[in-house]
N, C-alpha and C. Protein backbone atom coordinates (compact mmCIF):
# COMPACT_ATOMS: atom_id res chain seq x y z
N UNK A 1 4.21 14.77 57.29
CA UNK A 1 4.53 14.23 56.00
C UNK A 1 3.99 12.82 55.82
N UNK A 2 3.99 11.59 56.94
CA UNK A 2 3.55 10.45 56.89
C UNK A 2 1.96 10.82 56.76
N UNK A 3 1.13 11.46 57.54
CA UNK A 3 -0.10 11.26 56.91
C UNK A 3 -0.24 11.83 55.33
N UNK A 4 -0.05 12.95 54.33
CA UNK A 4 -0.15 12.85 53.28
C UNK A 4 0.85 11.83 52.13
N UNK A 5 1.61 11.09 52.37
CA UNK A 5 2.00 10.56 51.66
C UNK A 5 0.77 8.80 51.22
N UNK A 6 -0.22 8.91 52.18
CA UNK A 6 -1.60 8.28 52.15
C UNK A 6 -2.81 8.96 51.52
N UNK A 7 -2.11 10.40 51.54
CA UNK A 7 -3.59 10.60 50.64
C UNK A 7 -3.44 10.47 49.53
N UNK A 8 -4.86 10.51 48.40
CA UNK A 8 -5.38 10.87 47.40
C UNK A 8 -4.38 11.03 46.79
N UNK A 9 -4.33 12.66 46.75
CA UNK A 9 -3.90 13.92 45.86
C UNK A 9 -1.91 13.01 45.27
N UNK A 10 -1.91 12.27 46.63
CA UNK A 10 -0.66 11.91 46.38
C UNK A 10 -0.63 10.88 45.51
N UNK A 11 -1.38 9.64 46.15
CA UNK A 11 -1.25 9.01 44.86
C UNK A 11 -2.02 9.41 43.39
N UNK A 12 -2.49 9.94 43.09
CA UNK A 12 -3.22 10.54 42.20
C UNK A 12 -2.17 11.00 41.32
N UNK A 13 -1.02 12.15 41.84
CA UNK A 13 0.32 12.71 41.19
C UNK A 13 1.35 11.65 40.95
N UNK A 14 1.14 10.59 42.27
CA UNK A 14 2.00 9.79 41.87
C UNK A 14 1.95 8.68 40.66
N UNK A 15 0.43 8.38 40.56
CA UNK A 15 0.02 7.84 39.17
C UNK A 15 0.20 8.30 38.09
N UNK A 16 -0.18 9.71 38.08
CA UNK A 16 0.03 10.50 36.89
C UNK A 16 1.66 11.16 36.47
N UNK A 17 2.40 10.99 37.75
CA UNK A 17 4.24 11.04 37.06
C UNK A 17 4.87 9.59 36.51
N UNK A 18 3.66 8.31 36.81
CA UNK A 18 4.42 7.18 36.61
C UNK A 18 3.73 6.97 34.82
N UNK A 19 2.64 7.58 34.48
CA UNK A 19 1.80 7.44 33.47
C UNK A 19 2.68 8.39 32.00
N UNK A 20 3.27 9.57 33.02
CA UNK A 20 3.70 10.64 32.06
C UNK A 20 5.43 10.08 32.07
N UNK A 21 5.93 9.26 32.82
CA UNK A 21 6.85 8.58 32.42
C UNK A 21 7.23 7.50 31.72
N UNK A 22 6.30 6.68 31.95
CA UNK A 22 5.96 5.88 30.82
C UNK A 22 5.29 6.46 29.36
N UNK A 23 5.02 7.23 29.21
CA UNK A 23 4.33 7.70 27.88
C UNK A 23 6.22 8.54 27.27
N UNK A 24 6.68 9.14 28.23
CA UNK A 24 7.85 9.55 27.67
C UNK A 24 9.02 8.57 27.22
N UNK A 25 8.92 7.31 28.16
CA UNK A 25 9.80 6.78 27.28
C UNK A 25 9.43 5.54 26.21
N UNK A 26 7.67 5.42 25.97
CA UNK A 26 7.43 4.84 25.19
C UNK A 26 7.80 6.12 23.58
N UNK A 27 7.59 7.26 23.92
CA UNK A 27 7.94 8.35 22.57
C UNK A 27 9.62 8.42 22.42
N UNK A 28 10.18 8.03 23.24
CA UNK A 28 11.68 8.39 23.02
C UNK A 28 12.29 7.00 22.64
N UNK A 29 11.57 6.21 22.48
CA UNK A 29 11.89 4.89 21.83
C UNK A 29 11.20 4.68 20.50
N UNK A 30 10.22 5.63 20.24
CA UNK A 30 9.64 5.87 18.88
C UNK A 30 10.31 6.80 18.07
N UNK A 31 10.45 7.56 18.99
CA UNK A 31 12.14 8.95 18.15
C UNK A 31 13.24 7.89 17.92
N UNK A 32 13.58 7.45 18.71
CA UNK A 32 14.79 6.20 18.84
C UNK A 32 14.76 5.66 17.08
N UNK A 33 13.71 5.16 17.56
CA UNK A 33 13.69 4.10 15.47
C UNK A 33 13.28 4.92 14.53
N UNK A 34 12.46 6.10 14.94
CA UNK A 34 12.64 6.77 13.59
C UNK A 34 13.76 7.67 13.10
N UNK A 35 14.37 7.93 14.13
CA UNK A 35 16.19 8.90 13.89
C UNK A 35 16.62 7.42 12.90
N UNK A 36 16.44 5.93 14.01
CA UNK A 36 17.68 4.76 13.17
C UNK A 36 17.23 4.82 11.69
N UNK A 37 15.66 4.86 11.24
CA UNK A 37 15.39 4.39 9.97
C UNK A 37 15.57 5.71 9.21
N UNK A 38 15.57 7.28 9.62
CA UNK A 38 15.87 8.11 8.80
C UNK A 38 17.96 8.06 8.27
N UNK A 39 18.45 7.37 9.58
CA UNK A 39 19.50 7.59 9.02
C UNK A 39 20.21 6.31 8.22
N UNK A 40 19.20 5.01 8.60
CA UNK A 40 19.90 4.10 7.34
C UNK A 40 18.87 4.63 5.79
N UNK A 41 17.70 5.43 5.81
CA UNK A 41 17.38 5.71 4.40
C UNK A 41 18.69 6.62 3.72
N UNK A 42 19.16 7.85 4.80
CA UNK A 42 19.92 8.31 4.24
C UNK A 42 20.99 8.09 3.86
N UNK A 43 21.81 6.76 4.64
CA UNK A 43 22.96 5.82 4.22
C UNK A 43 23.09 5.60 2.95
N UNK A 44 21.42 4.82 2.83
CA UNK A 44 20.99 4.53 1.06
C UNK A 44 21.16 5.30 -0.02
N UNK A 45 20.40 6.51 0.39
CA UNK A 45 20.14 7.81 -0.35
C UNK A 45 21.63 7.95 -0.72
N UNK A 46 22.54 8.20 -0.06
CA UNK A 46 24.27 8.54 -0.35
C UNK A 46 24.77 7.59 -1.09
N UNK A 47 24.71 5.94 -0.88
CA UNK A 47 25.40 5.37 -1.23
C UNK A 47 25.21 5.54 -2.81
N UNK A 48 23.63 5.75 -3.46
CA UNK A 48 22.87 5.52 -4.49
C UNK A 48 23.27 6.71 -5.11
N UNK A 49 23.21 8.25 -4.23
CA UNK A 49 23.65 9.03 -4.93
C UNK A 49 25.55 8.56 -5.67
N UNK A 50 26.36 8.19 -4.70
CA UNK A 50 27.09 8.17 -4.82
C UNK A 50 27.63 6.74 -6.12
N UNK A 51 26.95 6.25 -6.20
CA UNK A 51 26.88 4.95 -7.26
C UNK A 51 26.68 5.65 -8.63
N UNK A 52 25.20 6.71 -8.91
CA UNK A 52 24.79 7.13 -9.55
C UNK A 52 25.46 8.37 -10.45
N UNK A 53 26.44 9.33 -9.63
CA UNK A 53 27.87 9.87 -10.19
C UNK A 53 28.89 8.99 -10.61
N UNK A 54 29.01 8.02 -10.24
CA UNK A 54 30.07 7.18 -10.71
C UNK A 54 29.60 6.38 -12.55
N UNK A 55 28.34 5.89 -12.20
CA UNK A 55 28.16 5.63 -13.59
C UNK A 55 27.98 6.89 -14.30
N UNK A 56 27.38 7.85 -14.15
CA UNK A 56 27.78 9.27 -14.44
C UNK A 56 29.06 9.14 -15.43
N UNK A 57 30.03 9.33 -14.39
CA UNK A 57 31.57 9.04 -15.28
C UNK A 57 31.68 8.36 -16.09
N UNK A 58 30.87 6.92 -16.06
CA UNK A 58 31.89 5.84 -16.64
C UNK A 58 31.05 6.03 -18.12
N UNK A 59 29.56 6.40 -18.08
CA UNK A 59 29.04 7.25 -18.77
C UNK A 59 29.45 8.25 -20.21
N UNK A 60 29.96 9.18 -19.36
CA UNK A 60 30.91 10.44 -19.72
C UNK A 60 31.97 10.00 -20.54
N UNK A 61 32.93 8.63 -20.13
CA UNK A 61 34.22 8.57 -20.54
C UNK A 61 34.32 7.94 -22.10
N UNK A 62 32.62 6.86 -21.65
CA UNK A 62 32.61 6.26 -22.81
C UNK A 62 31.99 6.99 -23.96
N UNK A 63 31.13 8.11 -23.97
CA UNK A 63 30.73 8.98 -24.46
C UNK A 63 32.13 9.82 -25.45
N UNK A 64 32.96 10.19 -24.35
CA UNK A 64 34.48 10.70 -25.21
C UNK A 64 35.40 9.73 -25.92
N UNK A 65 34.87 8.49 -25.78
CA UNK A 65 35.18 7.10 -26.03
C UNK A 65 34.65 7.60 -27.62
N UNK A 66 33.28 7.11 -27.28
CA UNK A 66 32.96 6.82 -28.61
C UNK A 66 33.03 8.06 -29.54
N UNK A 67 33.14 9.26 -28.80
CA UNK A 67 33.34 10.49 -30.07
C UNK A 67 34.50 10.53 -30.83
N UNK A 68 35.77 10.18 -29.99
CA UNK A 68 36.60 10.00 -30.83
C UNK A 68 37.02 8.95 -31.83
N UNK A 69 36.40 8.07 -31.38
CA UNK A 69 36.16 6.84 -32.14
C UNK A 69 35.20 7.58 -33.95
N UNK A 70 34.10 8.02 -33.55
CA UNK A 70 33.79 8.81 -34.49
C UNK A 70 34.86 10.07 -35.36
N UNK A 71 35.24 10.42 -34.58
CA UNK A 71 36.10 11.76 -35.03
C UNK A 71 36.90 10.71 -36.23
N UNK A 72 37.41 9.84 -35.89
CA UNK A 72 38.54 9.34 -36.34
C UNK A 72 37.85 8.68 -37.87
N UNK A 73 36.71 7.93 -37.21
CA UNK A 73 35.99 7.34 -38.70
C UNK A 73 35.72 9.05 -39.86
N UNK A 74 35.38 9.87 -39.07
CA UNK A 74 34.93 10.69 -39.85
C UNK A 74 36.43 11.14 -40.73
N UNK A 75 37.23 11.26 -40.08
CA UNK A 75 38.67 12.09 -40.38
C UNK A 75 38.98 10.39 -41.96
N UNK A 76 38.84 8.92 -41.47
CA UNK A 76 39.16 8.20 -42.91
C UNK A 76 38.31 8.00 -43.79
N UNK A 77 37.02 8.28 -43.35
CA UNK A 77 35.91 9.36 -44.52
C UNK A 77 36.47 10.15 -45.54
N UNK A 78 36.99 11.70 -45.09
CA UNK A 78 37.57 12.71 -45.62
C UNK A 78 38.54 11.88 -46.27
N UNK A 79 39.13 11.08 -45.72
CA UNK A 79 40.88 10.37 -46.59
C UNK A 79 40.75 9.73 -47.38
N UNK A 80 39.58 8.87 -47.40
CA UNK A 80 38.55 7.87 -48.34
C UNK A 80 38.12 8.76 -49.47
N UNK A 81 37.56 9.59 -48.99
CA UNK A 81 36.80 10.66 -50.31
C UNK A 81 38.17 11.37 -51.36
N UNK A 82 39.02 11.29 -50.54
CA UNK A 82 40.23 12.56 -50.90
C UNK A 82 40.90 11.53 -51.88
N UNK A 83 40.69 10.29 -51.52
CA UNK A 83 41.48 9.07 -52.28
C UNK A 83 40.81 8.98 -53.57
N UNK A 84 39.58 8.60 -53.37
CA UNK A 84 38.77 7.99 -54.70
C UNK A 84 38.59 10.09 -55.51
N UNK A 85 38.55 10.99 -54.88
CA UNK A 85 38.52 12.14 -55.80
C UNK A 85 39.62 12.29 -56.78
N UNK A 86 40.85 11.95 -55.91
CA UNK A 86 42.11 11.75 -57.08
C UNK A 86 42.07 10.97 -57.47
N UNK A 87 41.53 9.41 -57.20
CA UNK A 87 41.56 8.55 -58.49
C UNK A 87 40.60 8.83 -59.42
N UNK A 88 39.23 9.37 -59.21
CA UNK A 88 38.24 10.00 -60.38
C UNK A 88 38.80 10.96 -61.39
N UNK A 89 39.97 11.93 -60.86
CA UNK A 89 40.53 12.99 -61.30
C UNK A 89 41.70 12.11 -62.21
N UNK A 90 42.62 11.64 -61.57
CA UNK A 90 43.31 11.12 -62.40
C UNK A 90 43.18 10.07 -63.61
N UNK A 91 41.77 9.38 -63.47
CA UNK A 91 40.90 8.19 -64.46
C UNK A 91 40.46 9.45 -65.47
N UNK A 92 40.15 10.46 -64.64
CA UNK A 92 38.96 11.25 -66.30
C UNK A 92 40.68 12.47 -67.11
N UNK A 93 41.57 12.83 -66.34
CA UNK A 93 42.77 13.23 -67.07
C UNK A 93 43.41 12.43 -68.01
N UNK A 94 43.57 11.02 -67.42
CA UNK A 94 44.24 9.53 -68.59
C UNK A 94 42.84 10.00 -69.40
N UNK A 95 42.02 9.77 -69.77
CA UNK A 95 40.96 9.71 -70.77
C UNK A 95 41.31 10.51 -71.26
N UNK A 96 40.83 11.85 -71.03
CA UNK A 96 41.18 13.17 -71.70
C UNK A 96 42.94 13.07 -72.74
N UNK A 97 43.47 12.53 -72.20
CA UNK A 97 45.01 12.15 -72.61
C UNK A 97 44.59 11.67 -73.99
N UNK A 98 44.81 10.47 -73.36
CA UNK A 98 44.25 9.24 -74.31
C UNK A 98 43.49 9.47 -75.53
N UNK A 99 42.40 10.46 -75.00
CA UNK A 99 41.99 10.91 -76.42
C UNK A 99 42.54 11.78 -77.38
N UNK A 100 43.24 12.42 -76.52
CA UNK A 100 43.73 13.68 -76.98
C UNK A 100 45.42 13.16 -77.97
N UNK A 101 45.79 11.76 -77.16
CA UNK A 101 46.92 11.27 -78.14
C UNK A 101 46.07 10.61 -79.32
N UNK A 102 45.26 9.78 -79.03
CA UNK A 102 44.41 9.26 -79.98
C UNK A 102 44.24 9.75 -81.28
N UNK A 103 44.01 11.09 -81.12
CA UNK A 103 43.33 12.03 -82.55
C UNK A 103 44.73 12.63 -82.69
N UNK A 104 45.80 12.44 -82.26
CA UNK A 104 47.34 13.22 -82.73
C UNK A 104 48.18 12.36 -83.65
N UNK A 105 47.89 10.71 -83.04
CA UNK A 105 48.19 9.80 -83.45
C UNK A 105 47.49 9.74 -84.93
């Protein structure tokens, strides 16, 4: 065993397990930072998704916000119109009256 641990062939394998060990843990320190940077993008990715549903909502609420806000203008529209129709109605009936006592008179 002491004379081949001098030969060649030996150091030759032994170069080439110290070469293929070093190449492995120069790649497993390159996996290393790209696992860290895929999982703070995806940190991001979540937080952003998760920001991005939220204004979503706040979105949404003000949306039912402002419809009813509408509903309501529209509804003293109708009450507005319903107002001035009976006062048109009741202005052109006094006339009609009016004339109608007018020529009795």
């Amino acid at each position: 065993m002491q004379q081949c641990a001098d030969c060649i062939q030996v150091k030759n394998l032994d170069d080439r397990l110290s070469k293929l060990e070093k190449n492995n843990e120069s790649r497993s320190d390159e996996f290393e930072k790209r696992i860290t940077a895929l999982e703070r993008k995806t940190d991001i990715e979540h937080e952003r998704t998760s920001m991005l549903f939220k204004m979503l909502a706040e979105i949404k609420d003000s949306l039912k916000v402002i419809g009813d806000k509408l509903e309501k203008f529209s509804d003293k529209e109708v009450d507005e119109y319903k107002a001035i129709k009976v006062g048109v109605t009741i202005s052109v009936l006094s006339a009609i009256a009016g004339l109608i006592i007018g020529r009795i008179i």
